[in-house]
PDB file of N, CA and C in Angstrom:
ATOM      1  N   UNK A   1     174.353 153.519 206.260  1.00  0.00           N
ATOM      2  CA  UNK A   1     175.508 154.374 206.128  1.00  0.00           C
ATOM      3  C   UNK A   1     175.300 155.747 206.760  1.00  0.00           C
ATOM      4  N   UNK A   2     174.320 155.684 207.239  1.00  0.00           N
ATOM      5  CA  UNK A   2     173.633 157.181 207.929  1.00  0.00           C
ATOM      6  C   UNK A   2     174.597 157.505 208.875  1.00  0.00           C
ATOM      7  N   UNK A   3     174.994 156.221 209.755  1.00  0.00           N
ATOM      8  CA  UNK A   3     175.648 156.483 210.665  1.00  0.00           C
ATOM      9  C   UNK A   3     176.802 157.166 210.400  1.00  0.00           C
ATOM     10  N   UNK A   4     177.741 156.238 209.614  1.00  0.00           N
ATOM     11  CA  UNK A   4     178.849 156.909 209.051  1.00  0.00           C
ATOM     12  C   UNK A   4     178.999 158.708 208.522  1.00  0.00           C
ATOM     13  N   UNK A   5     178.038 159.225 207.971  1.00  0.00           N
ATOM     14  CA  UNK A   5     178.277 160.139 207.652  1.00  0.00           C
ATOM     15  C   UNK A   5     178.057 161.256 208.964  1.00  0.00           C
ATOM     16  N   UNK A   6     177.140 160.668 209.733  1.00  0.00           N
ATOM     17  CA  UNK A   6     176.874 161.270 210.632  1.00  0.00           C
ATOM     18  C   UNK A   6     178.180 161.570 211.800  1.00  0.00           C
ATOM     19  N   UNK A   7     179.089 160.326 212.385  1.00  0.00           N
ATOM     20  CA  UNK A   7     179.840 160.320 212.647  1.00  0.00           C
ATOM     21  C   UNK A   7     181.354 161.375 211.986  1.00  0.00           C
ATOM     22  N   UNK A   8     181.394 161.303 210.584  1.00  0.00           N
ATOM     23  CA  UNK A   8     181.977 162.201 210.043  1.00  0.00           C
ATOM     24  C   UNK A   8     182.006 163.984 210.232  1.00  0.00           C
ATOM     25  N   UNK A   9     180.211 163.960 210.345  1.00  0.00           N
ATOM     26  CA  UNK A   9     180.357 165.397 210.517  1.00  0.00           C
ATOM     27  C   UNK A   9     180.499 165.886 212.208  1.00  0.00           C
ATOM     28  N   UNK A  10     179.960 165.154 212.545  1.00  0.00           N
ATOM     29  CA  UNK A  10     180.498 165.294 214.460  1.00  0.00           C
ATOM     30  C   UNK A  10     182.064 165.461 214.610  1.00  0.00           C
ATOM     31  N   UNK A  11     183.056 164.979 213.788  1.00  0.00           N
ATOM     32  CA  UNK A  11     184.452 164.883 214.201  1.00  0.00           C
ATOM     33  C   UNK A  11     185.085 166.299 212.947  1.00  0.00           C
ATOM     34  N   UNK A  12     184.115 166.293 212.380  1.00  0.00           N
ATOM     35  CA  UNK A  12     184.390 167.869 211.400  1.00  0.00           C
ATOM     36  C   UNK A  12     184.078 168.781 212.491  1.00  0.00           C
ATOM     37  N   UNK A  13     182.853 169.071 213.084  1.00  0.00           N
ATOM     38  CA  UNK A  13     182.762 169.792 213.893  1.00  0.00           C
ATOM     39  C   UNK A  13     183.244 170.477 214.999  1.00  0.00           C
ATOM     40  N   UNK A  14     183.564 168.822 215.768  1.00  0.00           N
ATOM     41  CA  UNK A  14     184.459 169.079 216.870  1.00  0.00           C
ATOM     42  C   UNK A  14     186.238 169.872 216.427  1.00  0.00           C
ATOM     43  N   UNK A  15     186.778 169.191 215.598  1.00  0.00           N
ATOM     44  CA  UNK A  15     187.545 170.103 214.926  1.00  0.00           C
ATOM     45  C   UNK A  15     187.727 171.039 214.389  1.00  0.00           C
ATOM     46  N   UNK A  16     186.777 171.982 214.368  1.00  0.00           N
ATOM     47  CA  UNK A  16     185.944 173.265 213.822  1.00  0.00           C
ATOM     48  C   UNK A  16     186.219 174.126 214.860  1.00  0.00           C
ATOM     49  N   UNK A  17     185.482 173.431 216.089  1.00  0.00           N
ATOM     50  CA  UNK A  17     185.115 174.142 217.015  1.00  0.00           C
ATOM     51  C   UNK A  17     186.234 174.016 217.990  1.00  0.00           C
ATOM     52  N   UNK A  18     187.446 173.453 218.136  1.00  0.00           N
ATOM     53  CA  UNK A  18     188.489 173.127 218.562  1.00  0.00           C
ATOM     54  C   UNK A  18     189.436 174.516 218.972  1.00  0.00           C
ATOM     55  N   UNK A  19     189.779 174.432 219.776  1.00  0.00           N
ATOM     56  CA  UNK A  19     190.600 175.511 220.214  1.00  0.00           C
ATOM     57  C   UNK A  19     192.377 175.414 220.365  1.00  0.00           C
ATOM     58  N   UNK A  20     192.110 173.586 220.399  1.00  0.00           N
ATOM     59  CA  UNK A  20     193.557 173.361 220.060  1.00  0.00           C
ATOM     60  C   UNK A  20     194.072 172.542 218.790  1.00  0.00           C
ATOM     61  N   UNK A  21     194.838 172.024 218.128  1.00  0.00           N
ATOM     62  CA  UNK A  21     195.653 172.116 217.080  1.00  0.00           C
ATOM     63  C   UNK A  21     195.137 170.200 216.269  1.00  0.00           C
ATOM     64  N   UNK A  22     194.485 169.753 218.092  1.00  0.00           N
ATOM     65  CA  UNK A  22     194.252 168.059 217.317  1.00  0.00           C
ATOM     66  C   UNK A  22     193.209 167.761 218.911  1.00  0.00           C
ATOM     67  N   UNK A  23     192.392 167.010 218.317  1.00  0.00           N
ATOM     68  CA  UNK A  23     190.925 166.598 219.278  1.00  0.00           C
ATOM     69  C   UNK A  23     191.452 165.207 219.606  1.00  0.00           C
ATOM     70  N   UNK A  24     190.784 164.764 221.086  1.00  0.00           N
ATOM     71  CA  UNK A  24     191.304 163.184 221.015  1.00  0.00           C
ATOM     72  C   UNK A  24     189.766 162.362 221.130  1.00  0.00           C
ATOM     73  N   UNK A  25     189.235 161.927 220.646  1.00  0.00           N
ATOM     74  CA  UNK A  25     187.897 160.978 220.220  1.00  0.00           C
ATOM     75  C   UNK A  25     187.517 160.004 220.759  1.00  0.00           C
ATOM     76  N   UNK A  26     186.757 159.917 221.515  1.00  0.00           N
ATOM     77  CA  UNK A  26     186.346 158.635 222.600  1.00  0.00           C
ATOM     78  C   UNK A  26     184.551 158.767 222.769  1.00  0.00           C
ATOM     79  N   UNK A  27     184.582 157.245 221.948  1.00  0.00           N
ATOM     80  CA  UNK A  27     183.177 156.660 221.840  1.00  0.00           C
ATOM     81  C   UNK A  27     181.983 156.750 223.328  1.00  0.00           C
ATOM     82  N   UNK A  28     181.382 157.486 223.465  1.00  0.00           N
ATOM     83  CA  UNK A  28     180.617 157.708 224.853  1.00  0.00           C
ATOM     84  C   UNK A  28     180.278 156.588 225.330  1.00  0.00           C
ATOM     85  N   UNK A  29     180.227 155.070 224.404  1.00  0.00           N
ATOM     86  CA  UNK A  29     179.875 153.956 224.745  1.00  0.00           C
ATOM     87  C   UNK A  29     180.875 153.011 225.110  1.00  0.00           C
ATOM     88  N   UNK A  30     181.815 153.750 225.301  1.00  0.00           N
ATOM     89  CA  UNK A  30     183.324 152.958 225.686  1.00  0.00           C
ATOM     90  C   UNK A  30     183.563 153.008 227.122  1.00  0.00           C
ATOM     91  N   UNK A  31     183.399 151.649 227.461  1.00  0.00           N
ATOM     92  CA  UNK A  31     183.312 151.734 229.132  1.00  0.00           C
ATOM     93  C   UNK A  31     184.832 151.491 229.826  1.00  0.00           C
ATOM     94  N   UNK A  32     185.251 151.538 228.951  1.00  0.00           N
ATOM     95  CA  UNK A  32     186.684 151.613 230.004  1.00  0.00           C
ATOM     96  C   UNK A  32     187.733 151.936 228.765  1.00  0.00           C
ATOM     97  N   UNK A  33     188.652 152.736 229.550  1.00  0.00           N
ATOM     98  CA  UNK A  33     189.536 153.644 228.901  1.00  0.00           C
ATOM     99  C   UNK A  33     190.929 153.034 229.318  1.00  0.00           C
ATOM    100  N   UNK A  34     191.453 153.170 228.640  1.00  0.00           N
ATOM    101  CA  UNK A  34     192.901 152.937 228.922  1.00  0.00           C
ATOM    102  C   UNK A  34     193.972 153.937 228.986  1.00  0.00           C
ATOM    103  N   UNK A  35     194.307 154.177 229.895  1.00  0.00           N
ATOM    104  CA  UNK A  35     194.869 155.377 230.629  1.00  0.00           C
ATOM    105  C   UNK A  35     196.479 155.505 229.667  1.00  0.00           C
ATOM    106  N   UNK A  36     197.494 154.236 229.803  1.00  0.00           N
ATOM    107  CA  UNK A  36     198.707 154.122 229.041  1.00  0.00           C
ATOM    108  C   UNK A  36     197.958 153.821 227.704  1.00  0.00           C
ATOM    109  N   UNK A  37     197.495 153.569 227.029  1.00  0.00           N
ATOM    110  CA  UNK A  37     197.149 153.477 225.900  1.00  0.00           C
ATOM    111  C   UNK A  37     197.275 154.978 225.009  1.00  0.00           C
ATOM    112  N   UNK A  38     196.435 156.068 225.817  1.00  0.00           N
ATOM    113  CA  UNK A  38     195.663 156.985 225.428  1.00  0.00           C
ATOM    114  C   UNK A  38     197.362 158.097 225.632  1.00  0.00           C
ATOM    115  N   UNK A  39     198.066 157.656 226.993  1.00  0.00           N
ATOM    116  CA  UNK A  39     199.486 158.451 226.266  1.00  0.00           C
ATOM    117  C   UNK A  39     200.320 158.136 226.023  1.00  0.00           C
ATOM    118  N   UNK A  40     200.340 156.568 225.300  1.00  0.00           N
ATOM    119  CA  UNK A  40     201.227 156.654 224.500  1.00  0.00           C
ATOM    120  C   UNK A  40     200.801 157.094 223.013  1.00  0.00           C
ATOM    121  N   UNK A  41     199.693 157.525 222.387  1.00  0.00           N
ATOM    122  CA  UNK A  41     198.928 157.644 221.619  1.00  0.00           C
ATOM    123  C   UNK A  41     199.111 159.089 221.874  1.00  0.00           C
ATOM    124  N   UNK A  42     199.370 160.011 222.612  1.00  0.00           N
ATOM    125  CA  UNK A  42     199.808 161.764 222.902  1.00  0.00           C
ATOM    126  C   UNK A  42     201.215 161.810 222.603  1.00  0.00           C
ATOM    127  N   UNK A  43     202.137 160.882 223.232  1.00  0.00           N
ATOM    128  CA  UNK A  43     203.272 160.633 223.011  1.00  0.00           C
ATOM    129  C   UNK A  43     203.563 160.490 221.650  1.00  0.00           C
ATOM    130  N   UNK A  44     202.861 159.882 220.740  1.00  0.00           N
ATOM    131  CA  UNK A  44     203.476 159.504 219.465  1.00  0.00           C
ATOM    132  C   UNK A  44     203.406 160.576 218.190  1.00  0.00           C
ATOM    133  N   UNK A  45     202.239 161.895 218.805  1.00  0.00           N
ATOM    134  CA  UNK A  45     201.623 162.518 218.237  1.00  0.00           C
ATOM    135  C   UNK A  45     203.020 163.095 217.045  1.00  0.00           C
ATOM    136  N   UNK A  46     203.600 164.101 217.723  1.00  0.00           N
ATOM    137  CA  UNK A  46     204.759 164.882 217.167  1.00  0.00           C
ATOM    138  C   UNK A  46     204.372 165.599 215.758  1.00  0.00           C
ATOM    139  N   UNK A  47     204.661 165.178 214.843  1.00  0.00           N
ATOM    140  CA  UNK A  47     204.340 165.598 213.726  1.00  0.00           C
ATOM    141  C   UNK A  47     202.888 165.034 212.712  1.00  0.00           C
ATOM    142  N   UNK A  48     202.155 164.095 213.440  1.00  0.00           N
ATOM    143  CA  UNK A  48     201.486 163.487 212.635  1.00  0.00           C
ATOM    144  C   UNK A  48     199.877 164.141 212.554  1.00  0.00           C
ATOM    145  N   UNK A  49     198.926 164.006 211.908  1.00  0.00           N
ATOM    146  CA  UNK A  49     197.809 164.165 211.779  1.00  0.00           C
ATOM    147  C   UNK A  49     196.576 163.476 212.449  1.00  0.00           C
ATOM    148  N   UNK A  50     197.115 162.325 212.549  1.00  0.00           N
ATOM    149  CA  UNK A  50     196.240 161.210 213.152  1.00  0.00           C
ATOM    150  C   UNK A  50     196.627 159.892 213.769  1.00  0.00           C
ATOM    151  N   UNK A  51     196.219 159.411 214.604  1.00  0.00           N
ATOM    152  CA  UNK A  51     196.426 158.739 215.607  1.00  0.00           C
ATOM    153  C   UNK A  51     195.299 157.434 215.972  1.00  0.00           C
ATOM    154  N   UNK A  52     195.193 156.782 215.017  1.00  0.00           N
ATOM    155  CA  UNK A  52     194.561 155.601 215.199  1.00  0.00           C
ATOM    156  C   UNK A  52     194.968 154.219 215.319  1.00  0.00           C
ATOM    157  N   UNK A  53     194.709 153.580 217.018  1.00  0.00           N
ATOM    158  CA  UNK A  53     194.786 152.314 217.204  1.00  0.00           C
ATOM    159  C   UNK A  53     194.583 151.429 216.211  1.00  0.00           C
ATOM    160  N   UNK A  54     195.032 150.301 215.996  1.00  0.00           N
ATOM    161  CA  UNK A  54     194.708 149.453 215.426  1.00  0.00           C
ATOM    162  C   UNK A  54     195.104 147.902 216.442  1.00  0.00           C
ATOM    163  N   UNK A  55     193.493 147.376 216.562  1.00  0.00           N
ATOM    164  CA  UNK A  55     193.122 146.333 218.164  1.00  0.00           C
ATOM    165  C   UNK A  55     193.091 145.167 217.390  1.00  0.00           C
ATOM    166  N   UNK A  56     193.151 144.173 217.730  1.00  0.00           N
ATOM    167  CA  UNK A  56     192.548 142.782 216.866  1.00  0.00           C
ATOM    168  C   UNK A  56     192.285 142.657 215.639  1.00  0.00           C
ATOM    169  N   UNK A  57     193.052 143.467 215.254  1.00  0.00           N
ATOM    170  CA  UNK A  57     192.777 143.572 213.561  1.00  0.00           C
ATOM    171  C   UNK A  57     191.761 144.472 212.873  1.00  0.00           C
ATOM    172  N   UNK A  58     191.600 145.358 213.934  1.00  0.00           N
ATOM    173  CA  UNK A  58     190.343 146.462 213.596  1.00  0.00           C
ATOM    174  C   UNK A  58     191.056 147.801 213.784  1.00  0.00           C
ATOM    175  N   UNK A  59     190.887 148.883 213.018  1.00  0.00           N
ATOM    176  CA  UNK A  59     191.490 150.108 213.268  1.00  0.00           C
ATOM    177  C   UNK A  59     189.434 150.727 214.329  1.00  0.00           C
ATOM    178  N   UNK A  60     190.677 151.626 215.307  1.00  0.00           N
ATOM    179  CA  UNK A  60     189.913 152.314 216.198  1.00  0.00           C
ATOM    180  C   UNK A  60     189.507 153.882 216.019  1.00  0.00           C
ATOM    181  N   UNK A  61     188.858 154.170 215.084  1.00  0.00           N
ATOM    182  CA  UNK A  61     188.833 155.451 214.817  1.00  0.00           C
ATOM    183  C   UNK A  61     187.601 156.156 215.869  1.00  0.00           C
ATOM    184  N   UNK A  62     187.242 156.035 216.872  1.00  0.00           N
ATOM    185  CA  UNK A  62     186.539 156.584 217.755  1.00  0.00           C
ATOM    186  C   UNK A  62     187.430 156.025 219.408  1.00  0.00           C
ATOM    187  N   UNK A  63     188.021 155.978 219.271  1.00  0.00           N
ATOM    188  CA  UNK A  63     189.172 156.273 220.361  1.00  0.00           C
ATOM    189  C   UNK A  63     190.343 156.477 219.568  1.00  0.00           C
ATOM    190  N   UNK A  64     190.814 157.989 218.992  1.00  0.00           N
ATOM    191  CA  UNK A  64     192.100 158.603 218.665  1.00  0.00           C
ATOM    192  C   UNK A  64     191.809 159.571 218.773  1.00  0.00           C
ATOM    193  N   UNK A  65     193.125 160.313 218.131  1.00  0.00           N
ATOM    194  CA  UNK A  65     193.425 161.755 218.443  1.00  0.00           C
ATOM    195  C   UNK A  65     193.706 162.013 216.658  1.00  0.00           C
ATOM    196  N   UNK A  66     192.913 163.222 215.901  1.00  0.00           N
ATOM    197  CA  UNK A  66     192.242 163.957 215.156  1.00  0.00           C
ATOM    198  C   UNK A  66     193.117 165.295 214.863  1.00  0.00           C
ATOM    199  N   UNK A  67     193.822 165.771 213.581  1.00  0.00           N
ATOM    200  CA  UNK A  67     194.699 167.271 214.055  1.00  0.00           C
ATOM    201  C   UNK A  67     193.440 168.020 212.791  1.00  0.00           C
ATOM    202  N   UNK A  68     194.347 169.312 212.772  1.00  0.00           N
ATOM    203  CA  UNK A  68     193.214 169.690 212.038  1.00  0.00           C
ATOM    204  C   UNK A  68     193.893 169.764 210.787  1.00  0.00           C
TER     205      UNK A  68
END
């Protein structure tokens, strides 16, 4: 569970240290990005807090967008 918490405080941080209003989160081990994915996922933002895919039945919380 190390990981997990660890992961937690990296996305506290980055939101800490944020200069704008919501961070967008992408796994360094993610080899390919999806370009329409990622705005329609900016697009949907509007009022919300968070922005997580949900792929094959898995929610994607290291590719979204994070508010503070």
């Amino acid at each position: 569970m190390i990981y997990s918490r660890v992961t937690a405080v990296v996305l506290y941080s980055g939101l800490i240290e944020s200069k704008t209003d919501h961070i967008f989160v992408i796994a360094c081990d993610m080899p390919f990005i999806n370009t329409k994915l990622s705005e329609y996922m900016v697009d949907l933002l509007q009022d919300e807090d968070v922005i997580i895919p949900f792929v094959d039945g898995h929610y994607q919380p290291l590719y979204a967008i994070y508010g503070k």
